[in-house]
C-alpha atoms as a PDB file:
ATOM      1  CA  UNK A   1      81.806  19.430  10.920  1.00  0.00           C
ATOM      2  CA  UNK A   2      82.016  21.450   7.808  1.00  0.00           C
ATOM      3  CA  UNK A   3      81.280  20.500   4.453  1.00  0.00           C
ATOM      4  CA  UNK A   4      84.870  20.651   1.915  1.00  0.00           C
ATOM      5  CA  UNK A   5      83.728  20.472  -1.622  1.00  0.00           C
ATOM      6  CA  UNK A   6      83.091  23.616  -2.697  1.00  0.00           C
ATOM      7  CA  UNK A   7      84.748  25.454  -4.870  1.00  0.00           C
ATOM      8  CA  UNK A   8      86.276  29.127  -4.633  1.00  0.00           C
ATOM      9  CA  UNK A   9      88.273  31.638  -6.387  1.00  0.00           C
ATOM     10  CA  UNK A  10      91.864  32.343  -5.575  1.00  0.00           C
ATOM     11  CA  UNK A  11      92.529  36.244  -4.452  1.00  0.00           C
ATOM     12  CA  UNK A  12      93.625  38.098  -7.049  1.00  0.00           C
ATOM     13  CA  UNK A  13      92.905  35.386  -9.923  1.00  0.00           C
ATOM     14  CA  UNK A  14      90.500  35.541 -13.042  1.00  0.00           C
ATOM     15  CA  UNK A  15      87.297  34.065 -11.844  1.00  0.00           C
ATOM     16  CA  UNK A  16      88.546  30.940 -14.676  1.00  0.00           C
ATOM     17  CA  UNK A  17      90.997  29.678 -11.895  1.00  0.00           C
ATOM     18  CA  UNK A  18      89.469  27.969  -9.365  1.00  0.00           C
ATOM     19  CA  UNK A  19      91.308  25.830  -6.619  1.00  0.00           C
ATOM     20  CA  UNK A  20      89.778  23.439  -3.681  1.00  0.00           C
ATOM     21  CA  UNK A  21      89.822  24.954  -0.487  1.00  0.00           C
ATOM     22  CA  UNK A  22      92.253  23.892   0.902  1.00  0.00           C
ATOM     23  CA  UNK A  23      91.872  22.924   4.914  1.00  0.00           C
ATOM     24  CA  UNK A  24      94.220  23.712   6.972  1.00  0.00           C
ATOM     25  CA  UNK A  25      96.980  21.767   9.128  1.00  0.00           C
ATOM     26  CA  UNK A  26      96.310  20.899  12.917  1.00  0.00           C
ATOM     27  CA  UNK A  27      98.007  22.985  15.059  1.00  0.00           C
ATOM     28  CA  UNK A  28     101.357  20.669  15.871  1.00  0.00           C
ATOM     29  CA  UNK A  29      99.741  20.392  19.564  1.00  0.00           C
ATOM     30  CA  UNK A  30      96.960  18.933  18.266  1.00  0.00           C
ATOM     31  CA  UNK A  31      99.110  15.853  16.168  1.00  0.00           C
ATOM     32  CA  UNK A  32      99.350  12.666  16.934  1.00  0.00           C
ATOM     33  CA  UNK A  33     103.311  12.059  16.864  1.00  0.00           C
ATOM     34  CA  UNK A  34     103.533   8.985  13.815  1.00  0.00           C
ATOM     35  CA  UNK A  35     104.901   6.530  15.755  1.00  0.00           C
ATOM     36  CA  UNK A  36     101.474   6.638  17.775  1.00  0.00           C
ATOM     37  CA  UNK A  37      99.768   5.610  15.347  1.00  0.00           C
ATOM     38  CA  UNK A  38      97.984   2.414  16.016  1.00  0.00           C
ATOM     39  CA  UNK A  39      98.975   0.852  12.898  1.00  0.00           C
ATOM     40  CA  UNK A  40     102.380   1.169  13.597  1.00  0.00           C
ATOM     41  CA  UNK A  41     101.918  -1.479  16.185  1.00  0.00           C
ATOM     42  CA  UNK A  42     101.758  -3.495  13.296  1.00  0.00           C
ATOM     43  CA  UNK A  43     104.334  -2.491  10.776  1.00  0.00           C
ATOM     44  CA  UNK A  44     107.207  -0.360  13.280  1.00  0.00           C
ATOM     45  CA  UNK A  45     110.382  -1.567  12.004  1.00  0.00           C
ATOM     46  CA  UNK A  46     111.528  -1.866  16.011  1.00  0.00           C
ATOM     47  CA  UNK A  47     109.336  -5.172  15.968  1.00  0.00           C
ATOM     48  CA  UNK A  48     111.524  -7.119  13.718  1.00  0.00           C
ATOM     49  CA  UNK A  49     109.600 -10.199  13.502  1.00  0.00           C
ATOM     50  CA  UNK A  50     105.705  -8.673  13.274  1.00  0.00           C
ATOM     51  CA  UNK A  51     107.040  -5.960  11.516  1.00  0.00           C
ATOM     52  CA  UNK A  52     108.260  -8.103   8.793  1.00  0.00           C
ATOM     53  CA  UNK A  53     105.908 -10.284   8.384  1.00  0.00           C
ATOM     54  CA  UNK A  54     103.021  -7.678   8.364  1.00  0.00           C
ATOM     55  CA  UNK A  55     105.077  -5.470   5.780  1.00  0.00           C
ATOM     56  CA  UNK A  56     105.930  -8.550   3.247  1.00  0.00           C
ATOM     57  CA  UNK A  57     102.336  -9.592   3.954  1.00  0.00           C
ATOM     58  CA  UNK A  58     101.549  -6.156   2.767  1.00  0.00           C
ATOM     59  CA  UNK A  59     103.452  -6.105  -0.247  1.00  0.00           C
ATOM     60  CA  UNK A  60     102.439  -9.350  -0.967  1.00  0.00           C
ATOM     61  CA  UNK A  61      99.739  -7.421  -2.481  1.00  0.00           C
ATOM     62  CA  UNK A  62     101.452  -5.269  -4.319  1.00  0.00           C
ATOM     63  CA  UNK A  63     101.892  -1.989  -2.084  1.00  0.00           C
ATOM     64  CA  UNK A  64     105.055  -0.562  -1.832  1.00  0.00           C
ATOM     65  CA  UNK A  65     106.513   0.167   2.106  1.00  0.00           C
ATOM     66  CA  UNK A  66     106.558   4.155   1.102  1.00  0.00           C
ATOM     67  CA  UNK A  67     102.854   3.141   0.278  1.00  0.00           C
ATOM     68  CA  UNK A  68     101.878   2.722   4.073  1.00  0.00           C
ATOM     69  CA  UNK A  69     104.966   3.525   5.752  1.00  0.00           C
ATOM     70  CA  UNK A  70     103.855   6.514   8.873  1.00  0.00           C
ATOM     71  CA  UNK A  71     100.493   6.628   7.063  1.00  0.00           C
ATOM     72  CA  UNK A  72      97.548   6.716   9.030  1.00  0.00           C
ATOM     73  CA  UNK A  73      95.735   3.498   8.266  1.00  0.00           C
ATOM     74  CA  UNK A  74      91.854   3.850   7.218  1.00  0.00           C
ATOM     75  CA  UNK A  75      89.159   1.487   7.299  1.00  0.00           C
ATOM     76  CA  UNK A  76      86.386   2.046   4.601  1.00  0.00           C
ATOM     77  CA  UNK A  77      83.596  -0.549   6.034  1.00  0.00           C
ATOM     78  CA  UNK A  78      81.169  -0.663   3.318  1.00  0.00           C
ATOM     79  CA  UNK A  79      78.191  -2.865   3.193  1.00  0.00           C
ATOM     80  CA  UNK A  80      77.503  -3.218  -0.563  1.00  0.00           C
ATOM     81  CA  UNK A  81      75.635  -6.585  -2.110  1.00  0.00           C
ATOM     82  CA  UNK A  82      74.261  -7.457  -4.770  1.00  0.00           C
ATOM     83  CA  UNK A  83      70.831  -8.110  -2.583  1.00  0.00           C
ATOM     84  CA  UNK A  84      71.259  -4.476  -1.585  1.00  0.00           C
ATOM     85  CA  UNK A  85      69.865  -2.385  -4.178  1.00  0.00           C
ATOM     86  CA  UNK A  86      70.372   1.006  -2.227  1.00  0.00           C
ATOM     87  CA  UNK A  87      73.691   0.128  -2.386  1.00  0.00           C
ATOM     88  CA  UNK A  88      74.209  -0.518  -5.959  1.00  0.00           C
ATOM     89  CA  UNK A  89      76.627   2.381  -6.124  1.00  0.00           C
ATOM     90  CA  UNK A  90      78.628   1.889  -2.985  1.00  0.00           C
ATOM     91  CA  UNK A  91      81.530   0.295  -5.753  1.00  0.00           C
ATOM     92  CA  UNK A  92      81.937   3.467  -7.208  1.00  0.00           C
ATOM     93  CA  UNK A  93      81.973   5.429  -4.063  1.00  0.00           C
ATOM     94  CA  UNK A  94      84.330   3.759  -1.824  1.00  0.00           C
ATOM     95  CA  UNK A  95      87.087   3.957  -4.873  1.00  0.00           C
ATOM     96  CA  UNK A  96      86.124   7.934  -4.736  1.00  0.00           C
ATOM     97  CA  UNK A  97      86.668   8.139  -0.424  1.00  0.00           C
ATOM     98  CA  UNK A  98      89.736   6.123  -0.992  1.00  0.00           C
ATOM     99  CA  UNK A  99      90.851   8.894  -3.401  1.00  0.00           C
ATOM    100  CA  UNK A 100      90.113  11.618  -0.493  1.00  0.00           C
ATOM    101  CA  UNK A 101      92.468   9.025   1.980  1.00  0.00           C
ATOM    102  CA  UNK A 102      95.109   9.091  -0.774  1.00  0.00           C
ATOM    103  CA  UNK A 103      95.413  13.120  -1.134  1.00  0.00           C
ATOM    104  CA  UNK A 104      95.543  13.384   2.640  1.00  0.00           C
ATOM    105  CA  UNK A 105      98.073  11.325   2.907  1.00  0.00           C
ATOM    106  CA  UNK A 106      96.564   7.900   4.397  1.00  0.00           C
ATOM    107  CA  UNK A 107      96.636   4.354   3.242  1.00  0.00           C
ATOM    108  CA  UNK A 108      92.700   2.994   2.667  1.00  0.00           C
ATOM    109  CA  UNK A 109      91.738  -0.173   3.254  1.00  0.00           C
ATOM    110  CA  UNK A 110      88.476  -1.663   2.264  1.00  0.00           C
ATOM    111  CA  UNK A 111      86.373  -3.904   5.025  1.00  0.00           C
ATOM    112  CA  UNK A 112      83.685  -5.179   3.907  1.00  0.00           C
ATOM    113  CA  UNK A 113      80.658  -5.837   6.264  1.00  0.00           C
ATOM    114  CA  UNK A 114      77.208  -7.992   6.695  1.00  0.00           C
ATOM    115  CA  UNK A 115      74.589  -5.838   4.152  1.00  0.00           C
ATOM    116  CA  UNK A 116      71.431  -5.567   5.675  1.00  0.00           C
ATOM    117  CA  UNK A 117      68.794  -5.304   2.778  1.00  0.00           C
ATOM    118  CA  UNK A 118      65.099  -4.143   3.785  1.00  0.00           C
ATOM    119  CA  UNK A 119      64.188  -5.216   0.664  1.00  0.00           C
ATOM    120  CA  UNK A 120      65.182  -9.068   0.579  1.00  0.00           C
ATOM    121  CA  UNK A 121      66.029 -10.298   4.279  1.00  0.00           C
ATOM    122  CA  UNK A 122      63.270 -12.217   5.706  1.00  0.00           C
ATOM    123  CA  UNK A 123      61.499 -11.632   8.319  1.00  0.00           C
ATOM    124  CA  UNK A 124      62.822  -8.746   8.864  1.00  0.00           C
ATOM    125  CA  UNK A 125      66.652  -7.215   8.484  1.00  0.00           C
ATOM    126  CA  UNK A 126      66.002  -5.399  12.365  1.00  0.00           C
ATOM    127  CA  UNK A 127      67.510  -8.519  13.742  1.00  0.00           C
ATOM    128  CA  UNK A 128      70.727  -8.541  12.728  1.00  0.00           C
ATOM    129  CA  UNK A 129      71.244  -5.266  13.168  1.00  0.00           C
ATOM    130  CA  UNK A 130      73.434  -5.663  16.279  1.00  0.00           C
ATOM    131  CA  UNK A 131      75.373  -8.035  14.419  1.00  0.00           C
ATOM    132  CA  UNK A 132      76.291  -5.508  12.227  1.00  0.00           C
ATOM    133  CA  UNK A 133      77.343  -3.686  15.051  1.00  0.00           C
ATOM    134  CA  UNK A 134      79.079  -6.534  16.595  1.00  0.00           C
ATOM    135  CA  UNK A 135      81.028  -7.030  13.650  1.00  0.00           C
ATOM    136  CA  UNK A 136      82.363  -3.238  12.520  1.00  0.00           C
ATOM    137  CA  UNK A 137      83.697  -2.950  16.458  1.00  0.00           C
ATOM    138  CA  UNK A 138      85.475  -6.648  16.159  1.00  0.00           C
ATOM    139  CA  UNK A 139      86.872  -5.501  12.928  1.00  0.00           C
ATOM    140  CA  UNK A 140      88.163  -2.301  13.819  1.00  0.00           C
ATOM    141  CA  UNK A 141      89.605  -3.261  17.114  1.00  0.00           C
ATOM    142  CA  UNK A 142      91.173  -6.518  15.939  1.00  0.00           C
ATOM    143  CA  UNK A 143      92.979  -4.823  13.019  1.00  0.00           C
ATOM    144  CA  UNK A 144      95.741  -2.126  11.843  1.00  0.00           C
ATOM    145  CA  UNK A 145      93.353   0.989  11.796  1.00  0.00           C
ATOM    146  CA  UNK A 146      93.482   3.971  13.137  1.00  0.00           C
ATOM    147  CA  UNK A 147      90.316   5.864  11.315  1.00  0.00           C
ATOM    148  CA  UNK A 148      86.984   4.492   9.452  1.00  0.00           C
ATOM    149  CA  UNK A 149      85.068   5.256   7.193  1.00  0.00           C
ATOM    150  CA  UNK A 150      81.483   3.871   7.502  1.00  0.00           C
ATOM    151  CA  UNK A 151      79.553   3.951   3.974  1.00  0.00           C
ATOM    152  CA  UNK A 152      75.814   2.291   4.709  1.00  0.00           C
ATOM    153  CA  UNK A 153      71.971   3.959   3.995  1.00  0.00           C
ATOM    154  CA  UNK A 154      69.554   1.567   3.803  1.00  0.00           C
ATOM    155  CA  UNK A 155      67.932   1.455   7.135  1.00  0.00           C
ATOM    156  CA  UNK A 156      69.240  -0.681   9.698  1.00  0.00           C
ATOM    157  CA  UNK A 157      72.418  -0.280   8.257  1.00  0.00           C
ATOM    158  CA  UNK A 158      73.254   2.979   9.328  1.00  0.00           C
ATOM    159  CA  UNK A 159      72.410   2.634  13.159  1.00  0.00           C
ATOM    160  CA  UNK A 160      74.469  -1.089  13.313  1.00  0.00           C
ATOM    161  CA  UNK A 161      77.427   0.842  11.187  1.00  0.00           C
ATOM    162  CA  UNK A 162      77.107   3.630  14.052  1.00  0.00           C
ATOM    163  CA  UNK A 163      76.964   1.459  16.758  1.00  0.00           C
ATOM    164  CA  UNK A 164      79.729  -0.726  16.688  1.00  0.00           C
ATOM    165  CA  UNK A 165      82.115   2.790  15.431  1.00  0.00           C
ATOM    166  CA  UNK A 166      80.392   4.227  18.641  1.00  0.00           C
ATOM    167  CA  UNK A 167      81.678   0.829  21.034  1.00  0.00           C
ATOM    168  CA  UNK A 168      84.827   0.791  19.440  1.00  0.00           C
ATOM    169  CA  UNK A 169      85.237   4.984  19.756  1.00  0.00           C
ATOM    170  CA  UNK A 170      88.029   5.341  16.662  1.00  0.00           C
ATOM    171  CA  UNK A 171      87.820   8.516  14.352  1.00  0.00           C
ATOM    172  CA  UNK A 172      84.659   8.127  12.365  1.00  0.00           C
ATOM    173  CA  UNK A 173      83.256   9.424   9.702  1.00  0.00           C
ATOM    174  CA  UNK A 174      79.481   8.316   7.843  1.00  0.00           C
ATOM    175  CA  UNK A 175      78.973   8.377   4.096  1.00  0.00           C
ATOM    176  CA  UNK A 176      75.456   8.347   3.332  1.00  0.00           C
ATOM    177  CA  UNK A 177      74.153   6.575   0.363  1.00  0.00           C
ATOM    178  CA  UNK A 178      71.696   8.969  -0.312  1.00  0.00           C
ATOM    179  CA  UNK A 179      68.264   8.699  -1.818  1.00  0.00           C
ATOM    180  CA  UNK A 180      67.929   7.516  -5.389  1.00  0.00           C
ATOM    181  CA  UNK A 181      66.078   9.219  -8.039  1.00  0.00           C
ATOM    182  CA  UNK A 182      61.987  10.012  -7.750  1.00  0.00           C
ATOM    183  CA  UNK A 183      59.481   7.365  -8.897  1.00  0.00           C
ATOM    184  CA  UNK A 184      58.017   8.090 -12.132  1.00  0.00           C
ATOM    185  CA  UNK A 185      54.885   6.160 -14.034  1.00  0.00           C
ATOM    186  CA  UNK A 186      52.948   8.054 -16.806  1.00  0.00           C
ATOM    187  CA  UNK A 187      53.684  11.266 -15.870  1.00  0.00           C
ATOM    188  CA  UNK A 188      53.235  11.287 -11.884  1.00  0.00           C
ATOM    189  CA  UNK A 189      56.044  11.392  -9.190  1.00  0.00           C
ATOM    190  CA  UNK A 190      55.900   7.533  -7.376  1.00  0.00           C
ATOM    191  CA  UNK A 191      57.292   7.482  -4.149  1.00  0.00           C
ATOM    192  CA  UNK A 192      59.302   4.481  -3.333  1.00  0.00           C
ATOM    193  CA  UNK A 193      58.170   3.748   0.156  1.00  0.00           C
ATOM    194  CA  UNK A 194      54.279   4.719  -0.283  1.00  0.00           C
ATOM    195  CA  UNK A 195      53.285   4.649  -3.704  1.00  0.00           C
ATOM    196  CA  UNK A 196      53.868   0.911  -3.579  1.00  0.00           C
ATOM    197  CA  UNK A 197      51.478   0.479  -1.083  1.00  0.00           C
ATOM    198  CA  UNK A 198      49.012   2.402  -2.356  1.00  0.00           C
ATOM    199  CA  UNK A 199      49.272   0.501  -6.108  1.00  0.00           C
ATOM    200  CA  UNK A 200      48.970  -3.155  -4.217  1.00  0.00           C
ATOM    201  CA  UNK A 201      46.332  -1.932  -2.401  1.00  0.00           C
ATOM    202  CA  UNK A 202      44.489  -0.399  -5.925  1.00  0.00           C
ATOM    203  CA  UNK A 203      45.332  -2.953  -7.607  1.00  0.00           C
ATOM    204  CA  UNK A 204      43.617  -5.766  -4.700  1.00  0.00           C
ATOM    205  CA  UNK A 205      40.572  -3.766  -4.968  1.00  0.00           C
ATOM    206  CA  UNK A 206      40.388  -4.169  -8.723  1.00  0.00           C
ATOM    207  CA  UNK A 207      41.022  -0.150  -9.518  1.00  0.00           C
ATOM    208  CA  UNK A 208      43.923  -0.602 -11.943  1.00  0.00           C
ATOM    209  CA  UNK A 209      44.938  -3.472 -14.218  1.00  0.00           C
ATOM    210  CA  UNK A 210      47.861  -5.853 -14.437  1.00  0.00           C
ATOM    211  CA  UNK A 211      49.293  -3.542 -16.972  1.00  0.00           C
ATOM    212  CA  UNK A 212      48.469  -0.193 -14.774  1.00  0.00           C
ATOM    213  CA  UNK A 213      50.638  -2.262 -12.123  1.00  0.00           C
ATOM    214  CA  UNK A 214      53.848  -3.341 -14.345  1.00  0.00           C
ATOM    215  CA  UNK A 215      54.569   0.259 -15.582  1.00  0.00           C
ATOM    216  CA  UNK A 216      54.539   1.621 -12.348  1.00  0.00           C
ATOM    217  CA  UNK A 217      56.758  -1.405 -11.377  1.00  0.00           C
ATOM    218  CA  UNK A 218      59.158  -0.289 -13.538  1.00  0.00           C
ATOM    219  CA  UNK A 219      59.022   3.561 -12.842  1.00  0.00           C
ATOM    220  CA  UNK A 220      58.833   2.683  -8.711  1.00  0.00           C
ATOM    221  CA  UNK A 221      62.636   2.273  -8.153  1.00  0.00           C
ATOM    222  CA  UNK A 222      65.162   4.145 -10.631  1.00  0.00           C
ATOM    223  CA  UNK A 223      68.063   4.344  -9.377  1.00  0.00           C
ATOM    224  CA  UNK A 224      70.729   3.095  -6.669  1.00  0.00           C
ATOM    225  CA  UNK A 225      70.307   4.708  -3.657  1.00  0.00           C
ATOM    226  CA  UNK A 226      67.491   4.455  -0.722  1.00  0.00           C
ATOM    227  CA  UNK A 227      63.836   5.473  -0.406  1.00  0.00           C
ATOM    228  CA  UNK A 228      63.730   8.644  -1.699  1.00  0.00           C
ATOM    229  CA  UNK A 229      60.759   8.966   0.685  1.00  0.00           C
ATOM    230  CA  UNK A 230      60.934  10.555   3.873  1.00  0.00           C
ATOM    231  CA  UNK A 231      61.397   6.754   5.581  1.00  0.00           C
ATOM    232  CA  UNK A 232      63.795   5.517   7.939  1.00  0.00           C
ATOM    233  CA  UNK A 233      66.745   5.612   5.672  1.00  0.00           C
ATOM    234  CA  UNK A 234      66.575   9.207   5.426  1.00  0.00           C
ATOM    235  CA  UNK A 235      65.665  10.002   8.947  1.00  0.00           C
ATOM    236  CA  UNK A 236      68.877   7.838  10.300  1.00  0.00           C
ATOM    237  CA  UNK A 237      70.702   9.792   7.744  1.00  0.00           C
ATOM    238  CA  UNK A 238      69.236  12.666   9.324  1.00  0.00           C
ATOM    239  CA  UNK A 239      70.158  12.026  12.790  1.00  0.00           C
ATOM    240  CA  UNK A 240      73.888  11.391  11.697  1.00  0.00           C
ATOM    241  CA  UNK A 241      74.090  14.296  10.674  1.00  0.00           C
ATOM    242  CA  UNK A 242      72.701  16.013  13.720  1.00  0.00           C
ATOM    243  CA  UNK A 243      74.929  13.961  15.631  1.00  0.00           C
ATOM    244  CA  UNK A 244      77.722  15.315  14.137  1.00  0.00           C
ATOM    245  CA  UNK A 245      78.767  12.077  12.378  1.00  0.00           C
ATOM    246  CA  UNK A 246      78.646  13.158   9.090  1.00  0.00           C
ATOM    247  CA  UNK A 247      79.513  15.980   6.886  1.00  0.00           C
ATOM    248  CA  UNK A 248      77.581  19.030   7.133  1.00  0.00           C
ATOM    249  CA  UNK A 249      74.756  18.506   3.597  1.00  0.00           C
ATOM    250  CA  UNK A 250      75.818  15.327   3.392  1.00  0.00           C
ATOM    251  CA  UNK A 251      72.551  13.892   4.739  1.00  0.00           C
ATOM    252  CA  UNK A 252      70.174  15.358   1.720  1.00  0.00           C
ATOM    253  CA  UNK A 253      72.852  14.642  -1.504  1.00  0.00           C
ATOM    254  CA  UNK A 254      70.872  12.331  -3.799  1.00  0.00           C
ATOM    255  CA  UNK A 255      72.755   9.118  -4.486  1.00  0.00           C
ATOM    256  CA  UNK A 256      73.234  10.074  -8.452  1.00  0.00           C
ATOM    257  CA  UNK A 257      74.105  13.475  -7.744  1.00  0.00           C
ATOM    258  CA  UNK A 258      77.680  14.394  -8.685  1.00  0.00           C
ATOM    259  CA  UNK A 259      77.987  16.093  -5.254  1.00  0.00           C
ATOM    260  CA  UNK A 260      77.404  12.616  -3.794  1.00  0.00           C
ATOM    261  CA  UNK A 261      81.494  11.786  -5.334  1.00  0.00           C
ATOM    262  CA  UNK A 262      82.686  14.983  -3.786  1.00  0.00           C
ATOM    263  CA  UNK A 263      81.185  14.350  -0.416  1.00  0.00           C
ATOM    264  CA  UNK A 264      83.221  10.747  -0.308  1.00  0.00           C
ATOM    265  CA  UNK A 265      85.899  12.732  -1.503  1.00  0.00           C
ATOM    266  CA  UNK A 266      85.658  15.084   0.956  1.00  0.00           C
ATOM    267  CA  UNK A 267      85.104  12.301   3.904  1.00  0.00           C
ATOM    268  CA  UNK A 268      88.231  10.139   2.482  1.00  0.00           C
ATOM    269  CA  UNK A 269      90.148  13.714   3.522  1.00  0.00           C
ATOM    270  CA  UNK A 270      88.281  15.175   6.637  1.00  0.00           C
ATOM    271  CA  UNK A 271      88.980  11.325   8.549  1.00  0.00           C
ATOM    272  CA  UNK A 272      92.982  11.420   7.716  1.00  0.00           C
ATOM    273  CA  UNK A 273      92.769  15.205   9.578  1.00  0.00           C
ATOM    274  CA  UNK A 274      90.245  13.244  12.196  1.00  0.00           C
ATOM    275  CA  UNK A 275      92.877  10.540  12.984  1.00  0.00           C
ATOM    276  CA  UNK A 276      95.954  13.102  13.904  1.00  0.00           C
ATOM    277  CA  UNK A 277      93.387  15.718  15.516  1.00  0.00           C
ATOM    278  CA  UNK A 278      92.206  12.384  17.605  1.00  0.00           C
ATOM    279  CA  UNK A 279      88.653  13.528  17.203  1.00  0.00           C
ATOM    280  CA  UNK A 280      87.023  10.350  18.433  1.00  0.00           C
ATOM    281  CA  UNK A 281      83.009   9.997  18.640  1.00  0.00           C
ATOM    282  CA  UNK A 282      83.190  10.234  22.403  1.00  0.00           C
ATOM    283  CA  UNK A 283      84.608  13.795  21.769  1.00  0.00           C
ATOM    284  CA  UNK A 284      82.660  14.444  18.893  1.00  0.00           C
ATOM    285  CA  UNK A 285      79.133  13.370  20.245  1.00  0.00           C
ATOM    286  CA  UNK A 286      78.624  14.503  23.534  1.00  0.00           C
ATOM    287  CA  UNK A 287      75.580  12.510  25.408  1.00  0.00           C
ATOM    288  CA  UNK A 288      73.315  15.492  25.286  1.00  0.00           C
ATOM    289  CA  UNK A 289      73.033  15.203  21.573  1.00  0.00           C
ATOM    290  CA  UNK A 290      70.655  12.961  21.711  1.00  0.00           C
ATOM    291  CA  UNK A 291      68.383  15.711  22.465  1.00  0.00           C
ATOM    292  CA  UNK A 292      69.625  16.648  19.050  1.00  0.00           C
ATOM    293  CA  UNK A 293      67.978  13.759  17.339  1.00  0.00           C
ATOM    294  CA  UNK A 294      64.804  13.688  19.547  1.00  0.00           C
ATOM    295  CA  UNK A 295      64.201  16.819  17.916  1.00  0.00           C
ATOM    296  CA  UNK A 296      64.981  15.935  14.147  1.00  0.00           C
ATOM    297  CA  UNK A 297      62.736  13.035  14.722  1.00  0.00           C
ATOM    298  CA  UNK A 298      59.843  15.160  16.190  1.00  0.00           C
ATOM    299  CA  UNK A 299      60.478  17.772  12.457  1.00  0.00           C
ATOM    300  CA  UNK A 300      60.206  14.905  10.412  1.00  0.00           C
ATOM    301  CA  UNK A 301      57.223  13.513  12.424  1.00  0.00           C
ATOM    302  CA  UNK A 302      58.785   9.910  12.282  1.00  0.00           C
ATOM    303  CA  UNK A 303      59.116   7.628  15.034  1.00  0.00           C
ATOM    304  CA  UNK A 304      62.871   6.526  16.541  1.00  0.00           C
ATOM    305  CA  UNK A 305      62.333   3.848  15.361  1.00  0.00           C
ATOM    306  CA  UNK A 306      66.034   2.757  15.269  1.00  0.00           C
ATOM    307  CA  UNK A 307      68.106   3.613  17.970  1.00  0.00           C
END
């Protein structure tokens, strides 16, 4: 799946014009015909009493019919909270892949689903990670979409967000939250997911001092996004990636990196062309990939942990 936010130089222009690649249309073969569209099962004007109640339902808040009418319908399932702290950006992000949905000519929708914080859920967030899953594949199926959008990170997030997309086998596409920005305390790089550690640890053994311990409290974690470590978050990320779920880079964008807006951009776009190519993950992700992620596990020297 290629990456579509660069930037390039029309032929024959000064190098001061610059224009988006554009990607280019399916092949007509390859379209879905609009009135396949799932949604449509919802809002097609030849069901006169769903059809109406679905569309005044719909502009009930305040969406015009040209607004959805024949539009591919897309689910963005985010998991934002404010007891996710890798998450803290997610806001900002789903209003930039809903942009993406908009140019390419689909209607977004925003689902929101169970946040699964490794920081605050007790004992451990690993056990309601097929609920997760449970829910995004209820969702989907139960509803007028015909595409998602999965935008999770922190780690047992991204396996339940896969999961249930995987059951429920609509066009998918994963926006990784990305890791946030490197620990810093007194000079020295802190990693978020082993520095910590290391300072209790220190700090147990009498080494360092309840001051030594606050600043690096407040230099551990800078930033929305996940461990910038290489933890679980990233490896899942990783394996996304390798699965084909994701967009090509998108795996190793730090959350506060401007890129990170042009890669939800960018996904917002590439799932509208997903939904009338019908690139589903059982086309996409062929079962001998997971030989794929066997091997990104054995690079990173991390055991799968999560899947």
């Amino acid at each position: 799946m290629e990456l579509r936010f660069e930037e390039e130089t029309k032929d024959g222009d000064s190098e001061e014009q610059h224009t988006t690649r554009a990607t280019p249309p399916e092949p007509p073969e390859k379209r879905l015909r609009r009135a396949t569209l799932r949604s449509a099962k919802w809002f097609d004007e030849a069901d006169e009493l769903n059809g109406l109640r679905h569309r005044s339902r719909a502009k009930q808040m305040g969406y015009a019919r040209d607004d959805f009418k024949k539009k591919p319908f897309i689910a963005i399932v985010t998991t934002w909270s404010d007891l996710l702290p890798c998450h803290g950006h997610m806001k900002t992000r789903v209003e930039e892949v809903k942009r993406g949905v908009w140019l390419a000519g689909g209607f977004p929708v925003e689902l929101p689903a169970m946040a699964l914080s490794e920081t605050y859920m007790k004992p451990t967030p690993m056990i309601y990670r097929n609920m997760l899953a449970m829910q995004v594949e209820e969702q989907l199926r139960s509803q007028p979409v015909d595409g998602v959008v999965l935008m999770g990170g922190c780690d047992k997030t991204t396996p339940g967000l896969l999961m249930g997309a995987l059951s429920a086998d609509f066009p998918a596409i994963f926006v990784p939250a990305g890791p946030m920005l490197s620990g810093r305390c007194r000079g020295q790089a802190l990693g978020s997911g082993t520095d910590m550690w290391k300072a209790i640890d220190e700090f147990r053994a009498g080494a360092i001092t309840d001051n030594d311990l606050s600043d690096i409290e407040d230099g551990l974690n800078r930033s929305p996004g996940t461990c910038m470590s290489m933890g679980t978050a990233s490896t899942m990320a990783a394996m996304t990636e390798a699965l084909g779920l994701s967009l090509t880079g998108a795996s190793s964008v730090p959350a506060m990196d401007s890129s990170s807006a042009r890669v939800a951009s960018s996904a917002g776009r590439r799932i509208v062309e997903m939904v009338w190519a019908e690139q589903t993950p059982s086309k996409v992700v062929p079962r001998e990939n997971s030989q794929h992620n066997q091997t990104i596990v054995v690079m990173v020297k991390l055991e799968p942990a999560e899947f």
